[in-house]
PDB file of N, CA and C in Angstrom:
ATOM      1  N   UNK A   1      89.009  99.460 118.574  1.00  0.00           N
ATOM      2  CA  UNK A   1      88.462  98.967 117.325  1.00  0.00           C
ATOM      3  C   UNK A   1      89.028  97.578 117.047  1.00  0.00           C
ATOM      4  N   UNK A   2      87.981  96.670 116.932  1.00  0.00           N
ATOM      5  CA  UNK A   2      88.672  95.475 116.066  1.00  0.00           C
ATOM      6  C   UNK A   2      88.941  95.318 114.570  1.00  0.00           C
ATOM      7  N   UNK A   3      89.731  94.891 114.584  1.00  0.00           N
ATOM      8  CA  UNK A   3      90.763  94.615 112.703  1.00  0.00           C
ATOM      9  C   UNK A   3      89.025  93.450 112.420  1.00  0.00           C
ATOM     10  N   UNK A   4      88.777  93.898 111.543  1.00  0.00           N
ATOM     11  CA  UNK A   4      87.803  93.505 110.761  1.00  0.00           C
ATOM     12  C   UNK A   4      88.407  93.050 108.872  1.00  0.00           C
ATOM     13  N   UNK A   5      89.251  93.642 108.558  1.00  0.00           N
ATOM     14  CA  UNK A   5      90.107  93.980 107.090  1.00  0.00           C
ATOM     15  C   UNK A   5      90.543  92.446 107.141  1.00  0.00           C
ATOM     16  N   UNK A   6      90.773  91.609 106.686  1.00  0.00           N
ATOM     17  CA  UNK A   6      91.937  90.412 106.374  1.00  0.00           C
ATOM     18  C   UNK A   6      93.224  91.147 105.158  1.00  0.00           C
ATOM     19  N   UNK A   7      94.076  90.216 104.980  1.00  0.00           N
ATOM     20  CA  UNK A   7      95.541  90.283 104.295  1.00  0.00           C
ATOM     21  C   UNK A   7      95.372  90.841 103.542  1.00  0.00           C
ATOM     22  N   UNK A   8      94.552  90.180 102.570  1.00  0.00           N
ATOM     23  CA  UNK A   8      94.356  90.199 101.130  1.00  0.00           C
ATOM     24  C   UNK A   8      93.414  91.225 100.899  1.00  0.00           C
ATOM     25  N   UNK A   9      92.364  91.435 101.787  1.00  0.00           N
ATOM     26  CA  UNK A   9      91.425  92.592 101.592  1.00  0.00           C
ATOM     27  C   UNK A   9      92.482  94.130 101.283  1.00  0.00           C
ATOM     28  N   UNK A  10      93.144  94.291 102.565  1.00  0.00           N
ATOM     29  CA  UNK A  10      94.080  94.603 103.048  1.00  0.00           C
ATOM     30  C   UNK A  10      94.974  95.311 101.500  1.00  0.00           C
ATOM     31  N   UNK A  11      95.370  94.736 101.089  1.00  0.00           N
ATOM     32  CA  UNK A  11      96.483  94.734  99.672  1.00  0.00           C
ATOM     33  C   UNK A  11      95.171  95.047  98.413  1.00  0.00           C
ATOM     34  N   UNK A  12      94.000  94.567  98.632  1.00  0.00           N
ATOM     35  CA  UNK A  12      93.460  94.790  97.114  1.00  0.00           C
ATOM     36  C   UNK A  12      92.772  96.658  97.616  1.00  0.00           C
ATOM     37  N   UNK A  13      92.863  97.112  98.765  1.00  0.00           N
ATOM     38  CA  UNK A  13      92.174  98.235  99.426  1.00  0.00           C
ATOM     39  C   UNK A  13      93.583  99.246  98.920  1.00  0.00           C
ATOM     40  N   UNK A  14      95.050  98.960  99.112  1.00  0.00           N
ATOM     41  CA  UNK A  14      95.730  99.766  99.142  1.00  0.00           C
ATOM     42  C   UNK A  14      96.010 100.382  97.438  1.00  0.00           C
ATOM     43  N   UNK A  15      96.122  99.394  97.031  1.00  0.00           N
ATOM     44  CA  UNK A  15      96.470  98.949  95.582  1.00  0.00           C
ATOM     45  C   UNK A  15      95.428  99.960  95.103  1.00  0.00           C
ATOM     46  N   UNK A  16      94.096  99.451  95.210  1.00  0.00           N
ATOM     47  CA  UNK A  16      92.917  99.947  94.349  1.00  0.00           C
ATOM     48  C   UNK A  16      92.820 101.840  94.977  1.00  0.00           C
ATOM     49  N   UNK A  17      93.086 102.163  95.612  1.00  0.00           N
ATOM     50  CA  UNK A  17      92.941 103.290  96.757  1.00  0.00           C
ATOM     51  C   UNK A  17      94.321 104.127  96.065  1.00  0.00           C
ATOM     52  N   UNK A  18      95.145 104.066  95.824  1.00  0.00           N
ATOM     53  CA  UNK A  18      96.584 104.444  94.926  1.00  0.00           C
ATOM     54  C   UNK A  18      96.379 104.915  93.788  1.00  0.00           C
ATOM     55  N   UNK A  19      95.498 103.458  93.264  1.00  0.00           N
ATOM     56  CA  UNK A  19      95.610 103.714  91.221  1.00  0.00           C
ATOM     57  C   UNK A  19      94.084 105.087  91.754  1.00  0.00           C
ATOM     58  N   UNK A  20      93.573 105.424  92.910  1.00  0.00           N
ATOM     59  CA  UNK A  20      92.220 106.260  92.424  1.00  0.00           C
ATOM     60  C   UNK A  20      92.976 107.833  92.674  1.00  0.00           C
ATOM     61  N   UNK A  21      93.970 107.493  93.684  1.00  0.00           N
ATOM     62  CA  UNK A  21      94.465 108.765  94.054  1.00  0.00           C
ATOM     63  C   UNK A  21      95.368 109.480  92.816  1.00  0.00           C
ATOM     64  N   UNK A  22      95.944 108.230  92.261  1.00  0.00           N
ATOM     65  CA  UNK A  22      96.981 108.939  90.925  1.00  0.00           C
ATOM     66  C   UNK A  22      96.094 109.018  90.100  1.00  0.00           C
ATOM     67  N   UNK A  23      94.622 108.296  89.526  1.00  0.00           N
ATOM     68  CA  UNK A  23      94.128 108.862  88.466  1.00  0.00           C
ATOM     69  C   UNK A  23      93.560 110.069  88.536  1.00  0.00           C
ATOM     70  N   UNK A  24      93.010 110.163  90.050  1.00  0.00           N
ATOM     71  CA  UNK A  24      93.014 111.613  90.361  1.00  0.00           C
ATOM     72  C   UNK A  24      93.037 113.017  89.830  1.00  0.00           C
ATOM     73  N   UNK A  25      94.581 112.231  89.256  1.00  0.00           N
ATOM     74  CA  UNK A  25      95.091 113.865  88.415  1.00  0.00           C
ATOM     75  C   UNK A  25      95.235 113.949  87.459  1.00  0.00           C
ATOM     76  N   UNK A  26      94.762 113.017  86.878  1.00  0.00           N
ATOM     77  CA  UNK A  26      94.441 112.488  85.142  1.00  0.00           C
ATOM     78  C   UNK A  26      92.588 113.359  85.130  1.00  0.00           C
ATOM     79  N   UNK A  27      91.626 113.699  85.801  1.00  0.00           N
ATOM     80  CA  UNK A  27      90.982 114.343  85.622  1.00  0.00           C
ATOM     81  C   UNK A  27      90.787 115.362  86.513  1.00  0.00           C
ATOM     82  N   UNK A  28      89.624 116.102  86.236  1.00  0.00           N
ATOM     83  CA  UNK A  28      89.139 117.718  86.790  1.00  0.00           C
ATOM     84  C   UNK A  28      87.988 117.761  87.427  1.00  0.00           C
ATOM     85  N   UNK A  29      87.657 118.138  88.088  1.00  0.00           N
ATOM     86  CA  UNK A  29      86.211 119.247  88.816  1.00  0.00           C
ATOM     87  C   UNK A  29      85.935 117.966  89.786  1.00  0.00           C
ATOM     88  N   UNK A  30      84.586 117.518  90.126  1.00  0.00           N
ATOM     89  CA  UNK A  30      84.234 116.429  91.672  1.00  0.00           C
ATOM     90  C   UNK A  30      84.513 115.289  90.824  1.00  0.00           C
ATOM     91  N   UNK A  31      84.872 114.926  89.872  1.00  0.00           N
ATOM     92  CA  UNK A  31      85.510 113.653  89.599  1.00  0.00           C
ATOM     93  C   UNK A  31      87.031 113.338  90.270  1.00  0.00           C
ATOM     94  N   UNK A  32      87.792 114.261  89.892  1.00  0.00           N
ATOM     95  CA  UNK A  32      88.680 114.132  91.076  1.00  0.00           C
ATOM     96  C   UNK A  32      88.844 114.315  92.513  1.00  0.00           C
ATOM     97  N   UNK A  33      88.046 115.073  92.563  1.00  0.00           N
ATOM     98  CA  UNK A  33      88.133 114.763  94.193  1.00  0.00           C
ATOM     99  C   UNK A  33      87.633 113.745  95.214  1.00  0.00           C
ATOM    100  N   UNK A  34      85.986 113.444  94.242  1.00  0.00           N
ATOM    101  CA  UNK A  34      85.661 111.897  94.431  1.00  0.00           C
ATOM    102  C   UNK A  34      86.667 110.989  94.463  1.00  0.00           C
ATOM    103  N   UNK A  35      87.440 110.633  93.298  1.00  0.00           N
ATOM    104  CA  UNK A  35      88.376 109.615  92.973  1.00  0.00           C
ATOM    105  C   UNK A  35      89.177 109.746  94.628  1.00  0.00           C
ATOM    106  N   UNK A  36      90.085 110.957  94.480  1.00  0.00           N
ATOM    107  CA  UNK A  36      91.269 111.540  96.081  1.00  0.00           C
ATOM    108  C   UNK A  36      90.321 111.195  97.211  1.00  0.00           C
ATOM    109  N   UNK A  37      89.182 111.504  97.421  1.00  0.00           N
ATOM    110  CA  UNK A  37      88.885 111.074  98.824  1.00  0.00           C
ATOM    111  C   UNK A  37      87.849 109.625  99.074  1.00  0.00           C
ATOM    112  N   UNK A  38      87.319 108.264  97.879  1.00  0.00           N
ATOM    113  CA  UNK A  38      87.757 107.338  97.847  1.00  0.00           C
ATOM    114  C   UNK A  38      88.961 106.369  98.159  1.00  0.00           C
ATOM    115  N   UNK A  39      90.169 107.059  97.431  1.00  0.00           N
ATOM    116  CA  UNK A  39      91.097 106.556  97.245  1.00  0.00           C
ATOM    117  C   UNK A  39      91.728 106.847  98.537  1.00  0.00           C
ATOM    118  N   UNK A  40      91.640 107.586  99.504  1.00  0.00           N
ATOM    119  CA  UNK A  40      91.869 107.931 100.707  1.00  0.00           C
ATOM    120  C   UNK A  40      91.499 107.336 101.717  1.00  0.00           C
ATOM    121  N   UNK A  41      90.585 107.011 101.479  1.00  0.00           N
ATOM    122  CA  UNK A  41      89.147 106.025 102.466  1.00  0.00           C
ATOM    123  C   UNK A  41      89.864 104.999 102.400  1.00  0.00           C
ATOM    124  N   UNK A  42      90.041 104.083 100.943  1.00  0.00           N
ATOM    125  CA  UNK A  42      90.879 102.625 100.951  1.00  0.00           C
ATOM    126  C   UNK A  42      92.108 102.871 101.555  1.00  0.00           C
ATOM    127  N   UNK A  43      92.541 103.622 101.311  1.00  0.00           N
ATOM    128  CA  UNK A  43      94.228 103.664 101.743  1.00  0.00           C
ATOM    129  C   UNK A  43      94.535 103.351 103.437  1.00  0.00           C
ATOM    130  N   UNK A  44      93.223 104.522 103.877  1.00  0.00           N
ATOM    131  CA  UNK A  44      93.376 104.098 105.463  1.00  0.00           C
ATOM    132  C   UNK A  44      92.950 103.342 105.716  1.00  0.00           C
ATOM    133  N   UNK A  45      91.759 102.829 105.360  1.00  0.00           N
ATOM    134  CA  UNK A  45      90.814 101.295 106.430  1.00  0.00           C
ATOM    135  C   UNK A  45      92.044 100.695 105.749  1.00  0.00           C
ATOM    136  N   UNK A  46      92.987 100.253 104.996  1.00  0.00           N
ATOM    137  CA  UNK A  46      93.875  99.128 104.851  1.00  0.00           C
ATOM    138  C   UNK A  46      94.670  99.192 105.561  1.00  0.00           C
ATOM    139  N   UNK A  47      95.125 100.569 105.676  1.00  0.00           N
ATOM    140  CA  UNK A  47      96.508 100.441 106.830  1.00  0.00           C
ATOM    141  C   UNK A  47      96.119 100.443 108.030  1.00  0.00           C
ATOM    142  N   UNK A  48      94.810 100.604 108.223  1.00  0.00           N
ATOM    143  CA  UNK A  48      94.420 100.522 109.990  1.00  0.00           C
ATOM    144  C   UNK A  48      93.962  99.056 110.365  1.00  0.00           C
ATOM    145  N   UNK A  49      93.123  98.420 109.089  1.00  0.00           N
ATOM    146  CA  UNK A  49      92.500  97.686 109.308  1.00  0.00           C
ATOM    147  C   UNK A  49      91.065  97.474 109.837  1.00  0.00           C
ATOM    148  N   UNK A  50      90.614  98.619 109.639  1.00  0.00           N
ATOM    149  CA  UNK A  50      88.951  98.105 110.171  1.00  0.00           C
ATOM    150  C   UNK A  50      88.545  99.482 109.000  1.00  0.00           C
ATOM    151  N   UNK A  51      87.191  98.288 108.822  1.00  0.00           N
ATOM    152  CA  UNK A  51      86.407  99.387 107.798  1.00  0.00           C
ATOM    153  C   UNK A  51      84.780  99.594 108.987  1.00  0.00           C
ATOM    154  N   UNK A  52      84.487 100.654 108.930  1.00  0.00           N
ATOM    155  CA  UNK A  52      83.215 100.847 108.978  1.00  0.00           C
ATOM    156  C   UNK A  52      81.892 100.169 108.700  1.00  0.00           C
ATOM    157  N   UNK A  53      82.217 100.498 106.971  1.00  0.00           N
ATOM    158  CA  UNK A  53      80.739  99.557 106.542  1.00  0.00           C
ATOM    159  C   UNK A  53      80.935  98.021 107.234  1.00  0.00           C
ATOM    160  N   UNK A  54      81.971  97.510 106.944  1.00  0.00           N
ATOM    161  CA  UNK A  54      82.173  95.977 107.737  1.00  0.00           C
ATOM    162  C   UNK A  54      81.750  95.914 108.810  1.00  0.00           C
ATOM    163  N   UNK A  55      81.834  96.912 109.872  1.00  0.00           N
ATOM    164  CA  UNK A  55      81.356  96.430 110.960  1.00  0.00           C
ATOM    165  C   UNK A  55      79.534  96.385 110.848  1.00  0.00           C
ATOM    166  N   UNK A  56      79.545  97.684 110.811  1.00  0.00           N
ATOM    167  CA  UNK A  56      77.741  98.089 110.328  1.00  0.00           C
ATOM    168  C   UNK A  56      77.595  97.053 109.765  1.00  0.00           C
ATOM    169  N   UNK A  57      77.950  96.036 108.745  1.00  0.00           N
ATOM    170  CA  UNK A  57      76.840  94.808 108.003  1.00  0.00           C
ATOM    171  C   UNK A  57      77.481  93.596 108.946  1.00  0.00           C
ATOM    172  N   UNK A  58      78.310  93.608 109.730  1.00  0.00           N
ATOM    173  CA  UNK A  58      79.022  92.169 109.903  1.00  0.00           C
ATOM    174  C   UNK A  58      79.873  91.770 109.524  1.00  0.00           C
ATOM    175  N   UNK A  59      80.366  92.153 108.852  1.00  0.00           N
ATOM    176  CA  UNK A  59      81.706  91.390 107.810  1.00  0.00           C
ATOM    177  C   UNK A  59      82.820  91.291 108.591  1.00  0.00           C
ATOM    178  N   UNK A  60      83.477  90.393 107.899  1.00  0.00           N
ATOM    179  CA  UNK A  60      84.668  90.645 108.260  1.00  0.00           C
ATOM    180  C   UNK A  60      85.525  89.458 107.856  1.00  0.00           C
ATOM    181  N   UNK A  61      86.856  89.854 107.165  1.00  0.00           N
ATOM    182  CA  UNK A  61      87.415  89.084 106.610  1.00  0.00           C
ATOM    183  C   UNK A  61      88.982  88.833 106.822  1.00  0.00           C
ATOM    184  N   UNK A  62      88.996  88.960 108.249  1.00  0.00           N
ATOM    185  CA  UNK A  62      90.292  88.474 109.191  1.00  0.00           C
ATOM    186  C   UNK A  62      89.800  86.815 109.277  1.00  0.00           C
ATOM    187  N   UNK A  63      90.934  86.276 108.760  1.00  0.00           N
ATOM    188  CA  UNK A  63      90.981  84.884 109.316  1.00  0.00           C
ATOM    189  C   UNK A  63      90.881  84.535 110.771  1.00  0.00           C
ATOM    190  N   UNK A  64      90.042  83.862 111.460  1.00  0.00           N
ATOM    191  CA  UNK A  64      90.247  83.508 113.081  1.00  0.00           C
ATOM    192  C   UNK A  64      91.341  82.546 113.483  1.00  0.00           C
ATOM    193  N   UNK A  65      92.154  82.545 114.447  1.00  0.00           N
ATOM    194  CA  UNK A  65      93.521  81.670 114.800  1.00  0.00           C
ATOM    195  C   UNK A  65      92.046  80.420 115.238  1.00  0.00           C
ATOM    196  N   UNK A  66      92.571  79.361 114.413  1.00  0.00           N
ATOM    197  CA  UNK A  66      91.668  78.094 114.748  1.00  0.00           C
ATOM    198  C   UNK A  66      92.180  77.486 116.304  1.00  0.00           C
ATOM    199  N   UNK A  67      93.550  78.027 116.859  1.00  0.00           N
ATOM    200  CA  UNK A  67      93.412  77.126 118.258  1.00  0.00           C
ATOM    201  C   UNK A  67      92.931  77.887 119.723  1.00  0.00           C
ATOM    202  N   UNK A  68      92.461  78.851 119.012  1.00  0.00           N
ATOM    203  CA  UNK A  68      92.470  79.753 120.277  1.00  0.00           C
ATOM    204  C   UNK A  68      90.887  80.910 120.251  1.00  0.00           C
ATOM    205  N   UNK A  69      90.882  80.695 118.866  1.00  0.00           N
ATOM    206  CA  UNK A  69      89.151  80.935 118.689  1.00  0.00           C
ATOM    207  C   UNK A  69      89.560  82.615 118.267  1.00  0.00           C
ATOM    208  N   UNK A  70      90.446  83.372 118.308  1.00  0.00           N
ATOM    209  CA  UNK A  70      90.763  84.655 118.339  1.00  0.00           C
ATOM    210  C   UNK A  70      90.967  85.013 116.652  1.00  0.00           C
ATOM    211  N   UNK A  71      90.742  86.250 116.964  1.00  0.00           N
ATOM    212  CA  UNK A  71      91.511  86.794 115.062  1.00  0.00           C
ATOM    213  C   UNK A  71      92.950  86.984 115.651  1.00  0.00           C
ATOM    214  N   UNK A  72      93.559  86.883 114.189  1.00  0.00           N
ATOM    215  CA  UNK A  72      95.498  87.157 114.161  1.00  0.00           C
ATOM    216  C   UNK A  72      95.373  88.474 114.229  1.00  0.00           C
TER     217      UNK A  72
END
């Protein structure tokens, strides 16, 4: 798999993926579990670095190393 995620994607995926898992338990019935397995989804494509939908549309928001044409 290629890292498709950049830094910053990266940090706003973990962050946002956290506050869904702890609000989590601030509610009840498929609202929480929606929230837990969202918040699950961000947590990993950040720490792995590649998302799915990104690849499926193209995206991708790894900076490329400008001398060598490669992603970091």
């Amino acid at each position: 798999m290629k890292k498709n995620v950049g830094e910053k994607d990266k940090r706003i995926r973990m962050v946002s993926g956290a506050v869904m898992i702890v609000g989590g338990f601030f509610v009840s019935g498929w609202i929480a579990a929606a929230l837990w397995i969202l918040g699950a989804v961000l947590v990993i494509t950040g720490g792995i670095g590649f998302c799915g939908l990104y690849a499926l549309f193209g995206i991708n928001t790894c900076p490329l190393d400008k001398r060598k044409g490669k992603e970091k």
